[in-house]
Protein backbone atom coordinates (compact mmCIF):
# COMPACT_ATOMS: atom_id res chain seq x y z
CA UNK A 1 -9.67 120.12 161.92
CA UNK A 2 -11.37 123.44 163.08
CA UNK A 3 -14.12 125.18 161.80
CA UNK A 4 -11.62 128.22 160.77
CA UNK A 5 -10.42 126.34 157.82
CA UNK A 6 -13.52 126.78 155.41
CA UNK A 7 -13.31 126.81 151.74
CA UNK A 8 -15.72 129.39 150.50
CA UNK A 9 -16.82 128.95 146.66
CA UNK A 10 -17.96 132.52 145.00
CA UNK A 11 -19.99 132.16 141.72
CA UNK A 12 -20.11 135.71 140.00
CA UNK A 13 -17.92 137.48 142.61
CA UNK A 14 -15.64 140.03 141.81
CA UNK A 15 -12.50 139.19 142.47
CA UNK A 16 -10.52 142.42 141.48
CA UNK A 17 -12.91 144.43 143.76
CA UNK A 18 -11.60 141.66 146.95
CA UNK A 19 -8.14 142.09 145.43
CA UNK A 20 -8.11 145.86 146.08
CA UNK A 21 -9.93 145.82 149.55
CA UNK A 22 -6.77 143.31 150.70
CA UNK A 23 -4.62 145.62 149.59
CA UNK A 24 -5.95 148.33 150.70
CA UNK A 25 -4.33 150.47 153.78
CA UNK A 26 -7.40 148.90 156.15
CA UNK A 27 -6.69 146.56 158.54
CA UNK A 28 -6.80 143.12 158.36
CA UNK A 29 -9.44 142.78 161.40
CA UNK A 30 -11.48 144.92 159.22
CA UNK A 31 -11.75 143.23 155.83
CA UNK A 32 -14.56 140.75 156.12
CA UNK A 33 -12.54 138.48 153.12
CA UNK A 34 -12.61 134.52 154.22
CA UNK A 35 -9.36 133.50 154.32
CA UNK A 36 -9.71 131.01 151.44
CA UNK A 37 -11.84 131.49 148.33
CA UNK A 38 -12.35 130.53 145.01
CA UNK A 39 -13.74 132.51 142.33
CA UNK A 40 -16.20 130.62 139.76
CA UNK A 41 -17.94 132.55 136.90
CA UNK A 42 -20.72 130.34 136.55
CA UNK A 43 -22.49 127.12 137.64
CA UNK A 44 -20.96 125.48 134.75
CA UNK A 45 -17.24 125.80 135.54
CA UNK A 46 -18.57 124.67 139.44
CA UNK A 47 -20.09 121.60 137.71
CA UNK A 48 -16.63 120.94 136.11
CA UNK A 49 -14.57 121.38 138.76
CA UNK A 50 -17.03 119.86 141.37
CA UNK A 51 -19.67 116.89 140.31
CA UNK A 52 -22.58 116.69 142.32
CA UNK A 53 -20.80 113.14 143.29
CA UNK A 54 -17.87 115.03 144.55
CA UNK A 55 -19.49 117.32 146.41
CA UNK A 56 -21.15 114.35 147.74
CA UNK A 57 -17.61 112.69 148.61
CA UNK A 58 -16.03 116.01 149.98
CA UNK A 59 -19.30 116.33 152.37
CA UNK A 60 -18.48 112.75 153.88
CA UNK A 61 -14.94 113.22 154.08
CA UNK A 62 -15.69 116.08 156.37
CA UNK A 63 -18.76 114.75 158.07
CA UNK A 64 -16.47 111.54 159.26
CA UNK A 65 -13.23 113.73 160.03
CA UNK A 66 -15.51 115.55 162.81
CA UNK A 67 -16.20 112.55 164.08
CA UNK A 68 -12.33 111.36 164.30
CA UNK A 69 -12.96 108.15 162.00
CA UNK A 70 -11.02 107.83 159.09
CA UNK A 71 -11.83 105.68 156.65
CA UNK A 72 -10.06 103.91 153.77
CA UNK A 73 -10.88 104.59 149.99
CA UNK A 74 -12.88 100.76 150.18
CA UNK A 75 -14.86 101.83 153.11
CA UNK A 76 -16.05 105.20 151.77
CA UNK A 77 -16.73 103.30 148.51
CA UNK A 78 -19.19 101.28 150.60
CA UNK A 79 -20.61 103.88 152.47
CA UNK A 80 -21.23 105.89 149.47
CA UNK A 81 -22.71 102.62 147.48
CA UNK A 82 -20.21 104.22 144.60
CA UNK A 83 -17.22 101.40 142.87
CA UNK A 84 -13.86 101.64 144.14
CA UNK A 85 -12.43 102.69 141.05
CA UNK A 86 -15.13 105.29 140.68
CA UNK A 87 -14.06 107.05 144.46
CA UNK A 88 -10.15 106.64 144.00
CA UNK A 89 -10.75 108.74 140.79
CA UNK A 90 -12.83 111.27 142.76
CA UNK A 91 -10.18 111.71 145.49
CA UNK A 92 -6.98 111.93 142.82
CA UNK A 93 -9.39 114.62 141.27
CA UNK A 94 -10.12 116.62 144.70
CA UNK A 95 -6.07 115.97 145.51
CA UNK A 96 -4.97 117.47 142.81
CA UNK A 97 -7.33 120.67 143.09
CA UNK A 98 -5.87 120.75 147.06
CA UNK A 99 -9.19 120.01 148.33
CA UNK A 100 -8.02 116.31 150.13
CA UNK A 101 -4.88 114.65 151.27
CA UNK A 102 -4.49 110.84 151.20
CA UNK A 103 -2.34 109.48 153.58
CA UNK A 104 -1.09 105.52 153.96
CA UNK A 105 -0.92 103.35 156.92
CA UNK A 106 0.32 100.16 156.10
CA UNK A 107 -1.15 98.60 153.01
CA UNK A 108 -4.68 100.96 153.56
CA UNK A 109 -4.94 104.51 152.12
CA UNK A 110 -7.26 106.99 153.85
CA UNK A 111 -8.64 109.91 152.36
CA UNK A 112 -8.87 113.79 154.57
CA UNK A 113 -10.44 116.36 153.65
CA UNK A 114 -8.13 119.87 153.64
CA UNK A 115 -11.17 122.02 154.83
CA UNK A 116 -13.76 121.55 157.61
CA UNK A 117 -16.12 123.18 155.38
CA UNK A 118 -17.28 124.23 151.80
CA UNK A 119 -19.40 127.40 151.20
CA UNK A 120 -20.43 127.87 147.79
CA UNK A 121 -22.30 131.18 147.24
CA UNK A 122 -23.81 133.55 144.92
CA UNK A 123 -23.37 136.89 143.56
């Protein structure tokens, strides 16, 4: 996975002032926008949508895809010292916001992370 494909997290952005400066007549090579963001109004909807535990799991997911190593949903429950049940949860969660994939290979399922990187920042 490259280093392009970054997830950046705004908290307090303004997202209608980025919607008009895409829009805009400039071009693309000049609007400093990353290509995928997510607009937060405050820590509290980030704590929602992200424990600190699945910020956690997101960081390893990405840390072990750099170094080409998959691992199964049993071995990153191991490496995390977290239950089983407790990381499959985590990853449905993250799956169904678009932030992982799972893929199978035989009888083991291995968890991926969609983005190389996660940005959260302030405003």
């Amino acid at each position: 996975m490259n280093k392009k494909n970054a997830l950046t997290i705004l908290i307090g952005g303004d997202i209608e002032s980025d919607y008009k400066e895409l829009f805009s007549k400039k071009p693309l090579k000049e609007i400093a926008q990353p290509k995928n963001m997510l607009y937060l109004d405050s820590y509290e909807q980030l704590d929602k949508l992200l424990s600190p535990k699945k910020i956690d799991l997101l960081r390893y997911l990405i840390k072990v895809q750099e170094a080409d190593k998959p691992k199964s949903i049993s071995e990153i429950a191991k490496a995390l010292n977290r239950h089983q049940e407790a990381i499959s949860r985590d990853i449905n969660h993250l799956k169904k916001l678009g932030f992982v994939i799972l893929k199978r290979f035989k009888q083991t399922v291995y968890a991926f992370s969609l983005y190389s990187c996660i940005d959260i920042k302030v405003c």
